[in-house]
Protein backbone atom coordinates (compact mmCIF):
# COMPACT_ATOMS: atom_id res chain seq x y z
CA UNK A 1 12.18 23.68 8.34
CA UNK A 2 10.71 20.63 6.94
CA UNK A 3 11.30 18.79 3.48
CA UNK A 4 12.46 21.08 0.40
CA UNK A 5 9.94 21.69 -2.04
CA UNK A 6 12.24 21.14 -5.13
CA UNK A 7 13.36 17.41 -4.04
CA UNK A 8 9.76 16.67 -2.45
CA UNK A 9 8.39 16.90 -5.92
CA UNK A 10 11.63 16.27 -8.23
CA UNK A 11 9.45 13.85 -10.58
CA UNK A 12 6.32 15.93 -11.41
CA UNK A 13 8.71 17.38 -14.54
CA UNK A 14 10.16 13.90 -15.46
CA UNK A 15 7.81 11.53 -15.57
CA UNK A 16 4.60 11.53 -12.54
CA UNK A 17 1.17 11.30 -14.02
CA UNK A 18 0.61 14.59 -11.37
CA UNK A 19 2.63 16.62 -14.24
CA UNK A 20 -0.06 15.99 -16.77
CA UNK A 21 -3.41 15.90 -14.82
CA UNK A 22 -3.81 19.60 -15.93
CA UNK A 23 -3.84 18.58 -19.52
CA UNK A 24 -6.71 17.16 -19.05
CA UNK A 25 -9.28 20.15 -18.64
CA UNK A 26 -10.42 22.92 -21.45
CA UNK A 27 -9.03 26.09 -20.32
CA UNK A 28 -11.53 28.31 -21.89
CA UNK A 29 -12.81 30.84 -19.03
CA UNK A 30 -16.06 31.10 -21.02
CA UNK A 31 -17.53 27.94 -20.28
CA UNK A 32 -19.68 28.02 -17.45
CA UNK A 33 -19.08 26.12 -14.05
CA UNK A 34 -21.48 23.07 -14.58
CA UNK A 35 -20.62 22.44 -18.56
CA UNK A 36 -16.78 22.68 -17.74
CA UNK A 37 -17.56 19.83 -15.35
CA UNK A 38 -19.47 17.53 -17.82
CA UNK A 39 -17.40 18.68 -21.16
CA UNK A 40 -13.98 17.68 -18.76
CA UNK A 41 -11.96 15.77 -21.08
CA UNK A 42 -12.09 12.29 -20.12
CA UNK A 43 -8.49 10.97 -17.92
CA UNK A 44 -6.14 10.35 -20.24
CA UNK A 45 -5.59 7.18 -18.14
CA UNK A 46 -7.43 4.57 -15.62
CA UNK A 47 -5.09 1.89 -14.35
CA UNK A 48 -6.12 -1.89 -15.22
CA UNK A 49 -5.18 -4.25 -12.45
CA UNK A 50 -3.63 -7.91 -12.61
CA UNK A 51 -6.78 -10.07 -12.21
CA UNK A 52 -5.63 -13.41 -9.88
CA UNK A 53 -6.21 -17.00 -10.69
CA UNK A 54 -8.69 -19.01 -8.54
CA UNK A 55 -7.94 -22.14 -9.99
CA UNK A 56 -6.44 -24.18 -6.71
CA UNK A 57 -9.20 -24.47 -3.69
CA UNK A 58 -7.89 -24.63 -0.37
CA UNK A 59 -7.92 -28.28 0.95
CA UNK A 60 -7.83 -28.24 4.95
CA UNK A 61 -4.97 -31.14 4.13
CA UNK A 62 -2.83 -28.11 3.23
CA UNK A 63 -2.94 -26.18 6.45
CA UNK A 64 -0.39 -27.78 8.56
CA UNK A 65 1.78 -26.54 5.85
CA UNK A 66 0.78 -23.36 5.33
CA UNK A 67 0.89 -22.36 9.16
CA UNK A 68 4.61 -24.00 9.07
CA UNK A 69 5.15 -21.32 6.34
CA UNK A 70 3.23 -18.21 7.59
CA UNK A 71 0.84 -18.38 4.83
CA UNK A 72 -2.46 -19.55 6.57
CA UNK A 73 -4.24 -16.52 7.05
CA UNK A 74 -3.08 -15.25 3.41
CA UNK A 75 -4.62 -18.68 1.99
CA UNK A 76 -7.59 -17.73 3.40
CA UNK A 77 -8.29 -15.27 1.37
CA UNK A 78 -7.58 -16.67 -1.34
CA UNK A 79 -10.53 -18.76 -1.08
CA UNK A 80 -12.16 -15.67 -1.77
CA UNK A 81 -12.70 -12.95 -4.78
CA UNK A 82 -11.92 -9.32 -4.58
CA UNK A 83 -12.38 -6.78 -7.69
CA UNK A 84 -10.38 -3.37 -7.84
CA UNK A 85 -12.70 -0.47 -7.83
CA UNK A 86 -9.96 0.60 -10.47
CA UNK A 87 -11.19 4.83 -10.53
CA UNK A 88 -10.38 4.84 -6.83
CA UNK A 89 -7.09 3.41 -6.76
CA UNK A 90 -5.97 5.04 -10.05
CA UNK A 91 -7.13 8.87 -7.80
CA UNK A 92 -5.35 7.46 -4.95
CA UNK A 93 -2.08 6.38 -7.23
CA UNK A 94 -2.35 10.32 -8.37
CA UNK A 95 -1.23 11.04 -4.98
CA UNK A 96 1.76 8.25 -4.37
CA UNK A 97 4.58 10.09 -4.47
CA UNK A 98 7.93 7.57 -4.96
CA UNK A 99 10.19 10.72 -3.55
CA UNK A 100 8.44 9.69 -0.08
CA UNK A 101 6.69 6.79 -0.37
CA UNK A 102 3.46 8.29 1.06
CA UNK A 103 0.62 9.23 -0.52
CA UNK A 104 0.24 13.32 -0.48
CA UNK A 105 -3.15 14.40 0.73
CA UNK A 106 -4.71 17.80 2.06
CA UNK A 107 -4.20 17.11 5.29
CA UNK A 108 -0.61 15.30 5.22
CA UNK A 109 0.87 12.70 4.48
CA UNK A 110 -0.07 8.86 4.96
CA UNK A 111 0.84 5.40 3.58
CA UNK A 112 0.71 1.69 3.82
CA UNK A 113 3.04 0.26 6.38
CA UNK A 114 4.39 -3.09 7.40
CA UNK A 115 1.54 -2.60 10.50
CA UNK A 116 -1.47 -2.41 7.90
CA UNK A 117 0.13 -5.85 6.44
CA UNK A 118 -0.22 -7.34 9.57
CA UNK A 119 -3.48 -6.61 10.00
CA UNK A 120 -4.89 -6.78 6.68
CA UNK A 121 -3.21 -10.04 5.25
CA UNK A 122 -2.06 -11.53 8.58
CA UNK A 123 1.58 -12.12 7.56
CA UNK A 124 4.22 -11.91 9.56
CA UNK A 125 6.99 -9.38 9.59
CA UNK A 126 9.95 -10.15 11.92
CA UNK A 127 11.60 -12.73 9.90
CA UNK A 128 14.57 -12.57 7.67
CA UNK A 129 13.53 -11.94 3.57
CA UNK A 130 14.19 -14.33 0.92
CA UNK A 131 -0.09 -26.56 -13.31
CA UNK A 132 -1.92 -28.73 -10.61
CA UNK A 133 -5.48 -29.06 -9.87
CA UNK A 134 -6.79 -30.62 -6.58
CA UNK A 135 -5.39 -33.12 -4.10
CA UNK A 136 -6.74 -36.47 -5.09
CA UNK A 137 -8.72 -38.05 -2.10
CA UNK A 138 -7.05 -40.59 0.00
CA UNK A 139 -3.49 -39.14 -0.91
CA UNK A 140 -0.48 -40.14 1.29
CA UNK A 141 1.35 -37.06 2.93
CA UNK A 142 4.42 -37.18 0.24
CA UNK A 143 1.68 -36.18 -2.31
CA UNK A 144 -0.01 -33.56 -0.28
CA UNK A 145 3.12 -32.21 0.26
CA UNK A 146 3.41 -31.68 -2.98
CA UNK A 147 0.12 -30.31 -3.96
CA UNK A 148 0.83 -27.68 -0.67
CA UNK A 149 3.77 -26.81 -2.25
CA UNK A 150 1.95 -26.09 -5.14
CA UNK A 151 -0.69 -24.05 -3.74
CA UNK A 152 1.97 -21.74 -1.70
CA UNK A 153 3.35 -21.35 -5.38
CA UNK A 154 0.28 -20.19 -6.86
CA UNK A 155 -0.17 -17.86 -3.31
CA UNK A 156 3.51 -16.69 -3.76
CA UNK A 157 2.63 -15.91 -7.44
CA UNK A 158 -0.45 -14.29 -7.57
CA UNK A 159 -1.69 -13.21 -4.13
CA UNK A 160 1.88 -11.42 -2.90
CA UNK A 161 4.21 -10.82 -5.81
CA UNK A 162 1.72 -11.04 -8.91
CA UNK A 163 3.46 -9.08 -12.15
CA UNK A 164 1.66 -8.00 -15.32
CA UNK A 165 1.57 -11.13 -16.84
CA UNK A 166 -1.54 -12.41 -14.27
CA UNK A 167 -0.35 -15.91 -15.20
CA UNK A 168 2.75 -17.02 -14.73
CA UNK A 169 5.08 -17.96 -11.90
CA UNK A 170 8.60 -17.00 -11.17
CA UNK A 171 10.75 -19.80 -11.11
CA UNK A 172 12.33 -18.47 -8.44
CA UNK A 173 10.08 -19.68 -6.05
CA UNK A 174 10.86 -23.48 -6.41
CA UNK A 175 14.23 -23.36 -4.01
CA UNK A 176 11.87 -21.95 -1.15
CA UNK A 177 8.63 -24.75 -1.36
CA UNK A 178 11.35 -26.92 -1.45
CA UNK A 179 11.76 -26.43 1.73
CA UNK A 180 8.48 -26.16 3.81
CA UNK A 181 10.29 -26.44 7.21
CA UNK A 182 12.24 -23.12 6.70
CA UNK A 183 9.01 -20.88 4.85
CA UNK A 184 7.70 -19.90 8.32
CA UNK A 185 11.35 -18.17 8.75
CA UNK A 186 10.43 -15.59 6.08
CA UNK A 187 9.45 -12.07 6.12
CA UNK A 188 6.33 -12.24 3.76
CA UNK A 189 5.09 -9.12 5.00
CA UNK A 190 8.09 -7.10 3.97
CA UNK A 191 8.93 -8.43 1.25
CA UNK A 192 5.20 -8.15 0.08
CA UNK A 193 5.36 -4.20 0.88
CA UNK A 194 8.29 -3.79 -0.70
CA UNK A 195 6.89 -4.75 -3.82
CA UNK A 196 3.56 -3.17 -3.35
CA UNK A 197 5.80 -0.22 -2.80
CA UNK A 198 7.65 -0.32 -6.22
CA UNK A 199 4.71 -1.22 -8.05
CA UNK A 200 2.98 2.14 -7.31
CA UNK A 201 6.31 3.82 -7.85
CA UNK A 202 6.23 2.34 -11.66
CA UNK A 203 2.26 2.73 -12.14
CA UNK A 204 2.85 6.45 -10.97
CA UNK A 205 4.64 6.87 -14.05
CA UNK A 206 2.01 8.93 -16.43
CA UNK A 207 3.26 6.12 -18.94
CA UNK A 208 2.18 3.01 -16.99
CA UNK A 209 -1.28 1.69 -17.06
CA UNK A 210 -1.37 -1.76 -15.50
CA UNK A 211 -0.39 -2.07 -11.72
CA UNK A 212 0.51 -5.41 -10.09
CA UNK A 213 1.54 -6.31 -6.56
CA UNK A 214 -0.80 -7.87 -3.74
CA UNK A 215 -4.12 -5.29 -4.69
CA UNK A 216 -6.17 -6.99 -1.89
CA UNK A 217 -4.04 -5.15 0.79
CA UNK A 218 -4.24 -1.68 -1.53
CA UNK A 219 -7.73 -1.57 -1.71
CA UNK A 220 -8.64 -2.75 2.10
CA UNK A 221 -6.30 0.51 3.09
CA UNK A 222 -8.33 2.42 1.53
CA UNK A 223 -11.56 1.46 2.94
CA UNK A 224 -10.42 0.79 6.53
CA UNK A 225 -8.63 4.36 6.61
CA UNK A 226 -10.86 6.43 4.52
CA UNK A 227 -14.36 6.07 5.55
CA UNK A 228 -15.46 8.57 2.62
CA UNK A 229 -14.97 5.90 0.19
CA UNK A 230 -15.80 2.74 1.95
CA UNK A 231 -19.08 0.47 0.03
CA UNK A 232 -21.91 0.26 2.12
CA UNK A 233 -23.17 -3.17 3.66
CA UNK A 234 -19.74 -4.44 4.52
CA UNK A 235 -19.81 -3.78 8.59
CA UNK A 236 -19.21 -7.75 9.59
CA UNK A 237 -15.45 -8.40 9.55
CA UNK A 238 -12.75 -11.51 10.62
CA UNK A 239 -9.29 -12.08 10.37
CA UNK A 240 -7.49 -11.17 8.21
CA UNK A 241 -9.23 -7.89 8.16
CA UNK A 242 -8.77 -7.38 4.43
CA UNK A 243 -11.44 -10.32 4.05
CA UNK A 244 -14.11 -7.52 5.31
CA UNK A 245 -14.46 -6.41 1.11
CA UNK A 246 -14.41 -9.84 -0.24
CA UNK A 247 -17.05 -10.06 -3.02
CA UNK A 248 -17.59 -6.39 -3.41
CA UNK A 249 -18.06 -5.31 -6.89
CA UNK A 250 -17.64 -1.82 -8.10
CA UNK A 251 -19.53 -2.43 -11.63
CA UNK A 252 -17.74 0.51 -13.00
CA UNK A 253 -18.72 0.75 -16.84
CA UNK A 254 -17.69 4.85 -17.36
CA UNK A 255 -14.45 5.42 -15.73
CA UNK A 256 -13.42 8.79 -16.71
CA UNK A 257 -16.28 10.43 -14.54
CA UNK A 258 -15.60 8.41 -11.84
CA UNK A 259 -11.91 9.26 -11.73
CA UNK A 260 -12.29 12.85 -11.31
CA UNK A 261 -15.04 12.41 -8.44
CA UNK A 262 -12.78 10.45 -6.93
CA UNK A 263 -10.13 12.93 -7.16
CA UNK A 264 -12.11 15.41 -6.13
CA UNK A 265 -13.63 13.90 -3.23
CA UNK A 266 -9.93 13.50 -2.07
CA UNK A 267 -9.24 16.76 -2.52
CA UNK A 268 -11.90 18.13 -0.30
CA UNK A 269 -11.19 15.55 2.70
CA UNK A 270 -10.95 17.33 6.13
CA UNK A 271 -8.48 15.87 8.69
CA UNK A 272 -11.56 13.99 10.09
CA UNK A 273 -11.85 12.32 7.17
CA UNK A 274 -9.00 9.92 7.67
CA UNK A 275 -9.08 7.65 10.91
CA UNK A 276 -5.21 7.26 11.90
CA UNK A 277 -5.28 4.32 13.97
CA UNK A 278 -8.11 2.04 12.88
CA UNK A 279 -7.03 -0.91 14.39
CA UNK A 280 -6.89 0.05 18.21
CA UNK A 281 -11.04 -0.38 18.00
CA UNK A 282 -12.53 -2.79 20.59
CA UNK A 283 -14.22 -4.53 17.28
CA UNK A 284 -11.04 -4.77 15.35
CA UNK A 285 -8.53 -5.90 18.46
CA UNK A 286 -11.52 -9.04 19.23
CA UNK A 287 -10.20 -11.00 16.11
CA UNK A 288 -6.92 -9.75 16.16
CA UNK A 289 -4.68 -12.91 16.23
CA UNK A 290 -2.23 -12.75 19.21
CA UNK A 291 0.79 -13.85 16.54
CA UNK A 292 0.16 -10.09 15.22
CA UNK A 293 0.47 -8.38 18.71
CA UNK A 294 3.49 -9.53 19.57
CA UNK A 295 6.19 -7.29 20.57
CA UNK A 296 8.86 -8.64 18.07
CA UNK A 297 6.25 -7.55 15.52
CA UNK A 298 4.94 -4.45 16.97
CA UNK A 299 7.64 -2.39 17.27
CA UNK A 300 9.08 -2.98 13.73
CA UNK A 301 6.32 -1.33 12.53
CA UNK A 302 7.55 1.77 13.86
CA UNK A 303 10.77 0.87 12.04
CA UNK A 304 12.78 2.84 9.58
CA UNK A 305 14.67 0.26 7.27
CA UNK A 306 14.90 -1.03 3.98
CA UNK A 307 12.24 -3.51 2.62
CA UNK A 308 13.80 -6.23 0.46
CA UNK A 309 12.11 -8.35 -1.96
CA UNK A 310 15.03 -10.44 -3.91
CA UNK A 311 16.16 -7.55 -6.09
CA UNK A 312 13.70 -5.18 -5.41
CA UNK A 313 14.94 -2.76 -2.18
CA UNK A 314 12.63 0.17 -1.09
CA UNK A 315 12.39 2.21 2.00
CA UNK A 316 9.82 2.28 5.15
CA UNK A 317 9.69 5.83 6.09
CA UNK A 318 7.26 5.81 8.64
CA UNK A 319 9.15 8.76 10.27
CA UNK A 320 6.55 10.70 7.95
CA UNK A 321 3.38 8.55 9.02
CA UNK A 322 3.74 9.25 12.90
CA UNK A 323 0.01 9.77 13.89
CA UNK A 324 -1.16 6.03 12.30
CA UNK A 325 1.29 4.91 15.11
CA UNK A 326 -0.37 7.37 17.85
CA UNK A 327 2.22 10.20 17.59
CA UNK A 328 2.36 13.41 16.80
CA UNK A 329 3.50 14.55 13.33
CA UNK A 330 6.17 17.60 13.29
CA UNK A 331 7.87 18.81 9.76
CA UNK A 332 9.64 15.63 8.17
CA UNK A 333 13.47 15.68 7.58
CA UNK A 334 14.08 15.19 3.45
CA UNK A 335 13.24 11.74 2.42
CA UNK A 336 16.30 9.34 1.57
CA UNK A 337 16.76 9.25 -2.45
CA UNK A 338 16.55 5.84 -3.62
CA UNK A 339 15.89 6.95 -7.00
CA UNK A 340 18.50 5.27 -8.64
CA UNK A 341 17.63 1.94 -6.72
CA UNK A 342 14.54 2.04 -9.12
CA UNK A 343 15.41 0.47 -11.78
CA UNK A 344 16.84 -2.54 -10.81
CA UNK A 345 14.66 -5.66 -11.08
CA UNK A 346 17.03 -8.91 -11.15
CA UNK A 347 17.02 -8.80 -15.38
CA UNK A 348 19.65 -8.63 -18.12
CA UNK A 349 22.84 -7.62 -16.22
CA UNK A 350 21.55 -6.59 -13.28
CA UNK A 351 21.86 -9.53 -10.71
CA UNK A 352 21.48 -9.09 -7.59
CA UNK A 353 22.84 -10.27 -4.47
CA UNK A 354 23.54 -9.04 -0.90
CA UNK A 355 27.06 -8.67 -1.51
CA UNK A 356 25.98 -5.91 -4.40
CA UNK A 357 25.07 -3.51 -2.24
CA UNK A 358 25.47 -4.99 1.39
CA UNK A 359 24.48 -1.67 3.30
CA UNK A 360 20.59 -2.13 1.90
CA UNK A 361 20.48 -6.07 3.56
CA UNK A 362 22.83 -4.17 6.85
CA UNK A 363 19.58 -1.82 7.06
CA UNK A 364 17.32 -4.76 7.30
CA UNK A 365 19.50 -7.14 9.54
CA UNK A 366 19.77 -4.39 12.14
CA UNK A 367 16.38 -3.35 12.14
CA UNK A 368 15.64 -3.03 15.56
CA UNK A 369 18.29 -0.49 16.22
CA UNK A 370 16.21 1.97 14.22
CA UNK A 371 12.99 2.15 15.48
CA UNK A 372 11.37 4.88 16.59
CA UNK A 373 11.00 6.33 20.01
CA UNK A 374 7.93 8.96 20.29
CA UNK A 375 5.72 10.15 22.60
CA UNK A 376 1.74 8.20 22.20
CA UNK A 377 -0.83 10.91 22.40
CA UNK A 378 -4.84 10.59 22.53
CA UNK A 379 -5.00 13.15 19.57
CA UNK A 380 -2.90 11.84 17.15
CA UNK A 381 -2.38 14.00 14.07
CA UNK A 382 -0.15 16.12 12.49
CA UNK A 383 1.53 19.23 14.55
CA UNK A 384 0.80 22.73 13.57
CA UNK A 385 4.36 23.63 12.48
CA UNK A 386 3.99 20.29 10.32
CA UNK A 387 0.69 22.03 8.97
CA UNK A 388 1.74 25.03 8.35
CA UNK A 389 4.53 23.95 6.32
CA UNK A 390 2.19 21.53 4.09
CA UNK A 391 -0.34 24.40 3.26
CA UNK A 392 2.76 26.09 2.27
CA UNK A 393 4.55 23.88 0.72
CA UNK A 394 2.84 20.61 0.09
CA UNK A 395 0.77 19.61 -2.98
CA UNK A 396 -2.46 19.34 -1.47
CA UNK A 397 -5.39 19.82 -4.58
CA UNK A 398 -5.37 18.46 -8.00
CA UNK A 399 -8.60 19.47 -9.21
CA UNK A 400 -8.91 22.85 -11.33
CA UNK A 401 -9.44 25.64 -8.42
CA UNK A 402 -12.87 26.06 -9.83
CA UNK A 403 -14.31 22.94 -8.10
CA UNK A 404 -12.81 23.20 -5.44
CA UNK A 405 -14.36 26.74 -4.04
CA UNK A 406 -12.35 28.10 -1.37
CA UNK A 407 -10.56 24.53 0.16
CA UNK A 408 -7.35 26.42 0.07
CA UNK A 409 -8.25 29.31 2.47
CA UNK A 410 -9.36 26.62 4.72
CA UNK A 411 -7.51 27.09 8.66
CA UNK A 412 -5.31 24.87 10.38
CA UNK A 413 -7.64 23.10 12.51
CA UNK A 414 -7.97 24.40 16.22
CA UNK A 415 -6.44 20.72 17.81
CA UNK A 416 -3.66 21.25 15.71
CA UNK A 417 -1.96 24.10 18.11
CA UNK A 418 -2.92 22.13 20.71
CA UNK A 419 -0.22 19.42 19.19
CA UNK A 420 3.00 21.52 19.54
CA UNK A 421 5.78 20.46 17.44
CA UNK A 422 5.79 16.94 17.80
């Protein structure tokens, strides 16, 4: 029962930067415990993010526009700087797995989900997909249409769908700014996952250093779900919630060390360790904006359909994630193979359109026919049959088994068999 092994991890041999993480350590059984950890070779890799521009303030004569095209709350935070903590993420990469789209930890499975995009950037998600400097003052609205269209451009282009280059803007955002009236009719939110989504899949690759996509809902994940590795002095938050880590600064200068703590401190997280439903906190539902807790958003969260981003197409399986939704999590069927749906990105050749492959846009057009129906529990987690099978067959450590002492005799937790099978 449950996911098989050989297709759960098909990529470790081709081309996942898991595969080579063993490399990396001297395998001489001489060495003693505490010199083997200092004389650890150095990663063979720390990811470099896509640093975004700050070059266009947000003038208040812009908002009208930007809450006609869903991008308010998303401007917001532009107005302010976040920095990757880039030996974190590049741990936490370690464990995305593009078989599942989840990240593999010791106690299951989790990932980021069109729900966490509400809540962290405040865009919307029930909606179909598809050089200036500042407004002069005393500007008639013709021209500050133009400069908004200009600064949803430079939000489009670096906030939500940033590529390596850090610089540049895809021309293929002028048709939409054209036409402010119909932004608000977008998806942002899944189309902004969806590309999130592939650009872990490609930085997973153990030949890919540089990862793009919108960071400042990567990083907030982290913090608001892992407690472990949240900074300290960051307990005021607003809306969006990913504004809670604006102006943090990891000041990393040595980050070889600093990857393998990190991976080892996810390695020896306990179930506890990872809060599945973060955002049902009195705190956190206060300055919640009611647009977010609508139905017609809420219950595609729980959806399992394709995420479209022009030609980018991935998949939200959530059917994995149950407990961040307040279910219980039993063995997951195999995850769809989308594989070959990898390498097409829009270039050379490759054009796409829905009429390409029509059943990807079908998925997304009937989305509401495939959301999930589960029971809500008060002790969300995963099931013990779902546990069992991980400890069995999931890839739970990455560390050498010398650091990590005896976290693989560790039990099933007691609530688990409490859980039943989901």
């Amino acid at each position: 029962m449950g996911d098989d092994p050989g297709r759960l991890y098909r990529l470790d041999g081709v081309a996942h930067i898991v595969g080579v993480i063993n490399d990396e350590w001297f395998s001489d059984s001489g060495i003693c415990y505490w010199f083997l950890i200092m004389v650890y070779v150095i990663p063979r890799r720390c990811i470099s993010s896509v640093r975004r521009q700050q070059e266009m303030r947000l003038d208040e004569r812009y908002v009208p526009y930007l809450q006609m095209a869903s991008l308010y709350h998303l401007a917001r935070l532009n107005d302010r700087w976040f920095r990757l903590d880039e030996p974190l993420v590049s741990a936490f990469v370690e464990r995305w797995r593009p078989e599942t789209h989840t990240f593999h930890m010791p106690f299951g499975e989790c990932t980021i989900t069109l729900q966490d995009v509400a809540y962290q950037l405040g865009l919307p998600v029930d909606r179909h997909y598809e050089t200036f400097g500042e407004c002069p003052d005393g500007a008639d609205e013709e021209t500050v249409r133009r400069f908004a269209r200009a600064y949803m451009m430079m939000l489009l282009g670096t906030q939500l769908f940033a590529d390596k280059s850090g610089n540049r803007i895809h021309i293929r955002w002028l048709p939409y700014v054209a036409r402010l009236e119909e932004m608000g009719g977008y998806s942002w939110g899944s189309a902004a996952l969806a590309w999130l989504y592939r650009c872990m899949c490609r930085v997973a690759n153990r030949h890919v250093v540089k990862l793009a996509g919108p960071l400042q809902l990567l990083q907030p994940w982290i913090f608001w779900r892992f407690p472990t590795f949240r900074p300290a002095g960051y307990d005021a938050f607003s809306w969006p919630l990913a504004s809670r880590w604006s102006g943090y600064n990891p000041g990393i200068s040595n980050k070889g060390p600093c990857i393998q703590m990190a991976r080892l401190k996810i390695d020896l997280l306990q179930p506890r360790d990872f809060i599945w439903m973060p955002y049902s906190a009195l705190n956190v539902i206060q300055v919640v904006h009611p647009e977010v807790l609508e139905p017609r958003h809420t219950m595609l969260w729980r959806c399992v359909t394709s995420l479209i981003y022009f030609a980018v197409v991935e998949w939200h399986q959530v059917d994995r994630v149950l407990p961040q939704f307040g279910g219980v999590q039993p063995p997951p069927r195999p995850a769809l193979n989308i594989d070959f749906l990898m390498s097409k990105d829009g270039r050379g050749g490759d054009r796409w359109f829905p009429s390409h492959l029509p059943d990807w846009h079908l998925h997304w057009q009937e989305r509401a026919e495939h959301i999930l129906q589960f029971d809500i529990v008060s002790d969300p987690g995963p099931s013990h049959e779902f546990l069992a099978w991980w400890h069995q067959h999931g890839k739970r450590f990455l560390s050498p088994e010398m650091l990590l002492g005896d976290s693989r005799g560790i039990p099933i937790p007691e609530e688990a068999t409490q859980r039943g099978a989901g």
